[in-house]
C-alpha atoms as a PDB file:
ATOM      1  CA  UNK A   1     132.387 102.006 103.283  1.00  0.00           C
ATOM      2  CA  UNK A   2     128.983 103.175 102.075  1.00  0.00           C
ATOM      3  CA  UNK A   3     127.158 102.206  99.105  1.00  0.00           C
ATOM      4  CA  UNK A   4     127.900 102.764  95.359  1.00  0.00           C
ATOM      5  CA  UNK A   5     125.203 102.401  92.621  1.00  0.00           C
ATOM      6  CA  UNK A   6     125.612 102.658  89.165  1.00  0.00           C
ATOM      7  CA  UNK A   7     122.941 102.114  86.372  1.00  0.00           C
ATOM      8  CA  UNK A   8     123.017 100.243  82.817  1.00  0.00           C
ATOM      9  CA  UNK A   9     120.108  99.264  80.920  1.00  0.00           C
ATOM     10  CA  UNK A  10     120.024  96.057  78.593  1.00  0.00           C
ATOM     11  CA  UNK A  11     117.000  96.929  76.714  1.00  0.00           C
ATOM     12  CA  UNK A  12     114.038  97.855  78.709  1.00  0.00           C
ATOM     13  CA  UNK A  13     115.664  96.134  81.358  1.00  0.00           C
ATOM     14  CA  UNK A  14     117.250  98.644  84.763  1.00  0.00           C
ATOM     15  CA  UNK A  15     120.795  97.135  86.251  1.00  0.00           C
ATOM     16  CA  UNK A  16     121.719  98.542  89.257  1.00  0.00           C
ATOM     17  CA  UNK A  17     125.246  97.166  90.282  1.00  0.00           C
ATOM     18  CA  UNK A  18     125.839  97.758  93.683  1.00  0.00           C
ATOM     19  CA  UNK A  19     129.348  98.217  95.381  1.00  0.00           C
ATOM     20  CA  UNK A  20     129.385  98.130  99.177  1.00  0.00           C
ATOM     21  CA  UNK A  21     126.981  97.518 101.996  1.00  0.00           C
ATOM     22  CA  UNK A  22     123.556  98.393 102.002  1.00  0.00           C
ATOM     23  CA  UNK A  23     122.799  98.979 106.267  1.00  0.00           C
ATOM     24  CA  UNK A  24     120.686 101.436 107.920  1.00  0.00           C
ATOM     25  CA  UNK A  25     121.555 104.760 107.051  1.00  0.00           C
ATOM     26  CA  UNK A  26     122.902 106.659 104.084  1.00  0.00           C
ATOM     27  CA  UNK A  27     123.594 103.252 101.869  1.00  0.00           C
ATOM     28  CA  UNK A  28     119.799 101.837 102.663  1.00  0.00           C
ATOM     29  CA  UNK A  29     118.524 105.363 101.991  1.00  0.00           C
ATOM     30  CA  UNK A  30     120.108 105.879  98.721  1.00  0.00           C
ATOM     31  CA  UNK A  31     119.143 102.564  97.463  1.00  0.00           C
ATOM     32  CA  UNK A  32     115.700 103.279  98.429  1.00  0.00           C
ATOM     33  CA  UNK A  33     115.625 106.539  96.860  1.00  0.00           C
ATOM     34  CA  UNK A  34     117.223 104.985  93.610  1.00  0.00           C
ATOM     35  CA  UNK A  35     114.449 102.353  93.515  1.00  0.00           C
ATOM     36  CA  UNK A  36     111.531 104.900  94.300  1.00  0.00           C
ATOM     37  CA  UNK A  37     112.694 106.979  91.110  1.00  0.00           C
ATOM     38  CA  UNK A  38     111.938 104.212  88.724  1.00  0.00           C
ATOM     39  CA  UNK A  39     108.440 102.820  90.547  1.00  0.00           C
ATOM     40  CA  UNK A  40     107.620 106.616  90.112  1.00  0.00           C
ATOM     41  CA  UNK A  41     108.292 106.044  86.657  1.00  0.00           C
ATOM     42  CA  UNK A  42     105.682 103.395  86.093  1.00  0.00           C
ATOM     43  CA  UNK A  43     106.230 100.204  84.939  1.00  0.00           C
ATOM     44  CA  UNK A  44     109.878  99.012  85.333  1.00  0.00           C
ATOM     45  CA  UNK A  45     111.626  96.147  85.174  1.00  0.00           C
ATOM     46  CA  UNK A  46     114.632  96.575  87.587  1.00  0.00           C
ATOM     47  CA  UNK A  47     117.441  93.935  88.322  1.00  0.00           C
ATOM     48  CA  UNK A  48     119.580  94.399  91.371  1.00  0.00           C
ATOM     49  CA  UNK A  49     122.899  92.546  91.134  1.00  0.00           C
ATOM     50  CA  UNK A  50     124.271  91.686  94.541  1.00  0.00           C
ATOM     51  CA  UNK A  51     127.865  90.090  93.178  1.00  0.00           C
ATOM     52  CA  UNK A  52     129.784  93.213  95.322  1.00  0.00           C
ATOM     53  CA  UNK A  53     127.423  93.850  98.227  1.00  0.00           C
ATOM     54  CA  UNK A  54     129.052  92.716 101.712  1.00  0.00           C
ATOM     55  CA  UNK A  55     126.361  93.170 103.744  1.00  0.00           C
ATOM     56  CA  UNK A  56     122.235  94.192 104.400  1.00  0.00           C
ATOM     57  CA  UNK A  57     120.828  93.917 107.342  1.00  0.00           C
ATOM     58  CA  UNK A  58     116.955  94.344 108.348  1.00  0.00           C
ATOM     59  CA  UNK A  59     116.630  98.020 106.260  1.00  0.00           C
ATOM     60  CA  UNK A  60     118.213  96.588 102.840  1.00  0.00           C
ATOM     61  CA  UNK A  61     115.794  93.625 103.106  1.00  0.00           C
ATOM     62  CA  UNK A  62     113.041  96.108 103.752  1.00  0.00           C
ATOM     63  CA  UNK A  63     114.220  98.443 100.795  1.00  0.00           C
ATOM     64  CA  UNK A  64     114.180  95.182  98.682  1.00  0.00           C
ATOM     65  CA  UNK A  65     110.690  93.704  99.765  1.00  0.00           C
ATOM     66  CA  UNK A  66     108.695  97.224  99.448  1.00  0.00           C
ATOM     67  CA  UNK A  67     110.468  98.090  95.834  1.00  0.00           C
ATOM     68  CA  UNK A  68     109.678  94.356  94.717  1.00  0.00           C
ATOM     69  CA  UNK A  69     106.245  94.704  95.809  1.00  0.00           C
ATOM     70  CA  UNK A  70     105.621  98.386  94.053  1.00  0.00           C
ATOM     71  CA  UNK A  71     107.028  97.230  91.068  1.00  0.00           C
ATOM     72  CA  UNK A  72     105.279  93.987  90.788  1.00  0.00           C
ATOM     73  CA  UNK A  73     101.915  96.023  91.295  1.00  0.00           C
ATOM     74  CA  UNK A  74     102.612  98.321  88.559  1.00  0.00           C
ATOM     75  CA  UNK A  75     103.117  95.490  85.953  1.00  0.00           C
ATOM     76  CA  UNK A  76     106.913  95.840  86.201  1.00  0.00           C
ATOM     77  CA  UNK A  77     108.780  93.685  88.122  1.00  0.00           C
ATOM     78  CA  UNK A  78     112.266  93.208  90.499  1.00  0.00           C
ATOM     79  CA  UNK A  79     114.932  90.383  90.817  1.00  0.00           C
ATOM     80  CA  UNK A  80     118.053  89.861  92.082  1.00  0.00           C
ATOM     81  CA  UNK A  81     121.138  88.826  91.026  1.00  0.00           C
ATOM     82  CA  UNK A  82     124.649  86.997  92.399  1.00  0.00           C
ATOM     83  CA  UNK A  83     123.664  87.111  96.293  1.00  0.00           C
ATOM     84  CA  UNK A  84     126.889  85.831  97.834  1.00  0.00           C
ATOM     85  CA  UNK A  85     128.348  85.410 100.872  1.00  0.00           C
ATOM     86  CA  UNK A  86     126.804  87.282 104.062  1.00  0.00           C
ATOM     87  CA  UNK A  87     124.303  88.184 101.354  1.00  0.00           C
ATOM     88  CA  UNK A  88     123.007  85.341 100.257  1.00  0.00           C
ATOM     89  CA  UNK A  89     122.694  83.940 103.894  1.00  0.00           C
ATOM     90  CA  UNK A  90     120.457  86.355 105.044  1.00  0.00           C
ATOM     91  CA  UNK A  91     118.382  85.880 102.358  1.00  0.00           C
ATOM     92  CA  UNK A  92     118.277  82.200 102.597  1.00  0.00           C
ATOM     93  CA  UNK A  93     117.446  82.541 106.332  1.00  0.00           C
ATOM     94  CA  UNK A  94     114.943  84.837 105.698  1.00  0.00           C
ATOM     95  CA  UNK A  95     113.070  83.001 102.328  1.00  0.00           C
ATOM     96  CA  UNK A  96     113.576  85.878 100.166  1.00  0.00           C
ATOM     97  CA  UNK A  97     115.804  83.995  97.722  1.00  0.00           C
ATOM     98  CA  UNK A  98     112.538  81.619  97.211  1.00  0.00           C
ATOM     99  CA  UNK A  99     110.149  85.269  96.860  1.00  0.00           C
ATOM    100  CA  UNK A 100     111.892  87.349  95.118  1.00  0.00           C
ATOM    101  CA  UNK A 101     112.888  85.665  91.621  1.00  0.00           C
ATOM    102  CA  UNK A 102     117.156  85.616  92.264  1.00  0.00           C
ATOM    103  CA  UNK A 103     119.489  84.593  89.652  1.00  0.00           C
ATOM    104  CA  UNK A 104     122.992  84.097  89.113  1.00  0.00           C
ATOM    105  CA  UNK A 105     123.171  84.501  84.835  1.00  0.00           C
ATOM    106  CA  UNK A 106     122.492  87.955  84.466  1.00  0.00           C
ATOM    107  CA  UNK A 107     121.124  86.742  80.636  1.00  0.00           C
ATOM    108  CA  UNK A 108     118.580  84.689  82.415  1.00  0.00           C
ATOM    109  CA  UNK A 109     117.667  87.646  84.405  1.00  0.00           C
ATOM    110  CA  UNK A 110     116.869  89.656  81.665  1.00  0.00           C
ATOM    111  CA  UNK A 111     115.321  86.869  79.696  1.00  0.00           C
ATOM    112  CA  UNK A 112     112.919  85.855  82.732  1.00  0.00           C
ATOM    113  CA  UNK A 113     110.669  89.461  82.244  1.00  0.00           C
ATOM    114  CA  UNK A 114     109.996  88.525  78.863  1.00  0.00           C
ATOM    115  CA  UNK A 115     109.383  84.905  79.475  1.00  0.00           C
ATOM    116  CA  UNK A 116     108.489  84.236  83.016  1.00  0.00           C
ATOM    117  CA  UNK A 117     111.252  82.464  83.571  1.00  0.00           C
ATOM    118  CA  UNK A 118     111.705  80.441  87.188  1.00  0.00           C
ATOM    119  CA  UNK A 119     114.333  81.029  89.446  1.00  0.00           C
ATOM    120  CA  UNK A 120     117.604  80.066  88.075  1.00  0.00           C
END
C-alpha cells in the first residue's frame, strides 16, 4: 500500500490527510513533492494529520523535518496531527513530537497559528 493524500483547507490553514505509509520511495516522494508545492507558494501554514499513516521510516521523518524547517523560515509554519501507533513511536524516539508542534484536536491545530499555541 502506498500513500494517499488529500487536501482541505480550514481557512488559511492546509490539511493534508494522509492514508497509508509514508517509506522510501514513491509515498516519501509524493509527500515531499506535495509539501514543496506549498513552501513554493510562500508563506503557508500546513497541518499534516497522521490519524491513518502506518508507518515512516528515516525518509518520512526527513520529508517532515526539511518542510517544517522551509516553512517556518518563510513565516508559515508546519504541525502535526494524531501520530499513533508505529507513528507516534518513532517520533517519540526520535524527539520530533517535542520539535515539531504535534496535536491531537485538529481545532487546536488550527487555532495554535493564530495564537501560538503550545503543544497540545
Amino acid at each position: 500500500m502506498g500513500l494517499q493524500i488529500s487536501t482541505r483547507n480550514t481557512g488559511n490553514v492546509i490539511i493534508l490527510d494522509l492514508v497509508g505509509r509514508i517509506i522510501i520511495g514513491t509515498s516519501n516522494d509524493s509527500l515531499s513533492a506535495e509539501l514543496r508545492k506549498f513552501a513554493e507558494a510562500g508563506p503557508s501554514e500546513v497541518i499534516v494529520n497522521l490519524v491513518a499513516v502506518s508507518q515512516m521510516d528515516s525518509s518520512g521523518i526527513s520529508t517532515l523535518v526539511r518542510s517544517f524547517v522551509t516553512l517556518e523560515r518563510q513565516g508559515g509554519g508546519l504541525k502535526l496531527l494524531n501520530p499513533t501507533g508505529h507513528v507516534r513511536e518513532v517520533l517519540e524516539l526520535t524527539r520530533l513530537i517535542q520539535s515539531i508542534p504535534t496535536f491531537t484536536d485538529e481545532g487546536k491545530a488550527v487555532a495554535a497559528f493564530r495564537g501560538g499555541v503550545a503543544h497540545a
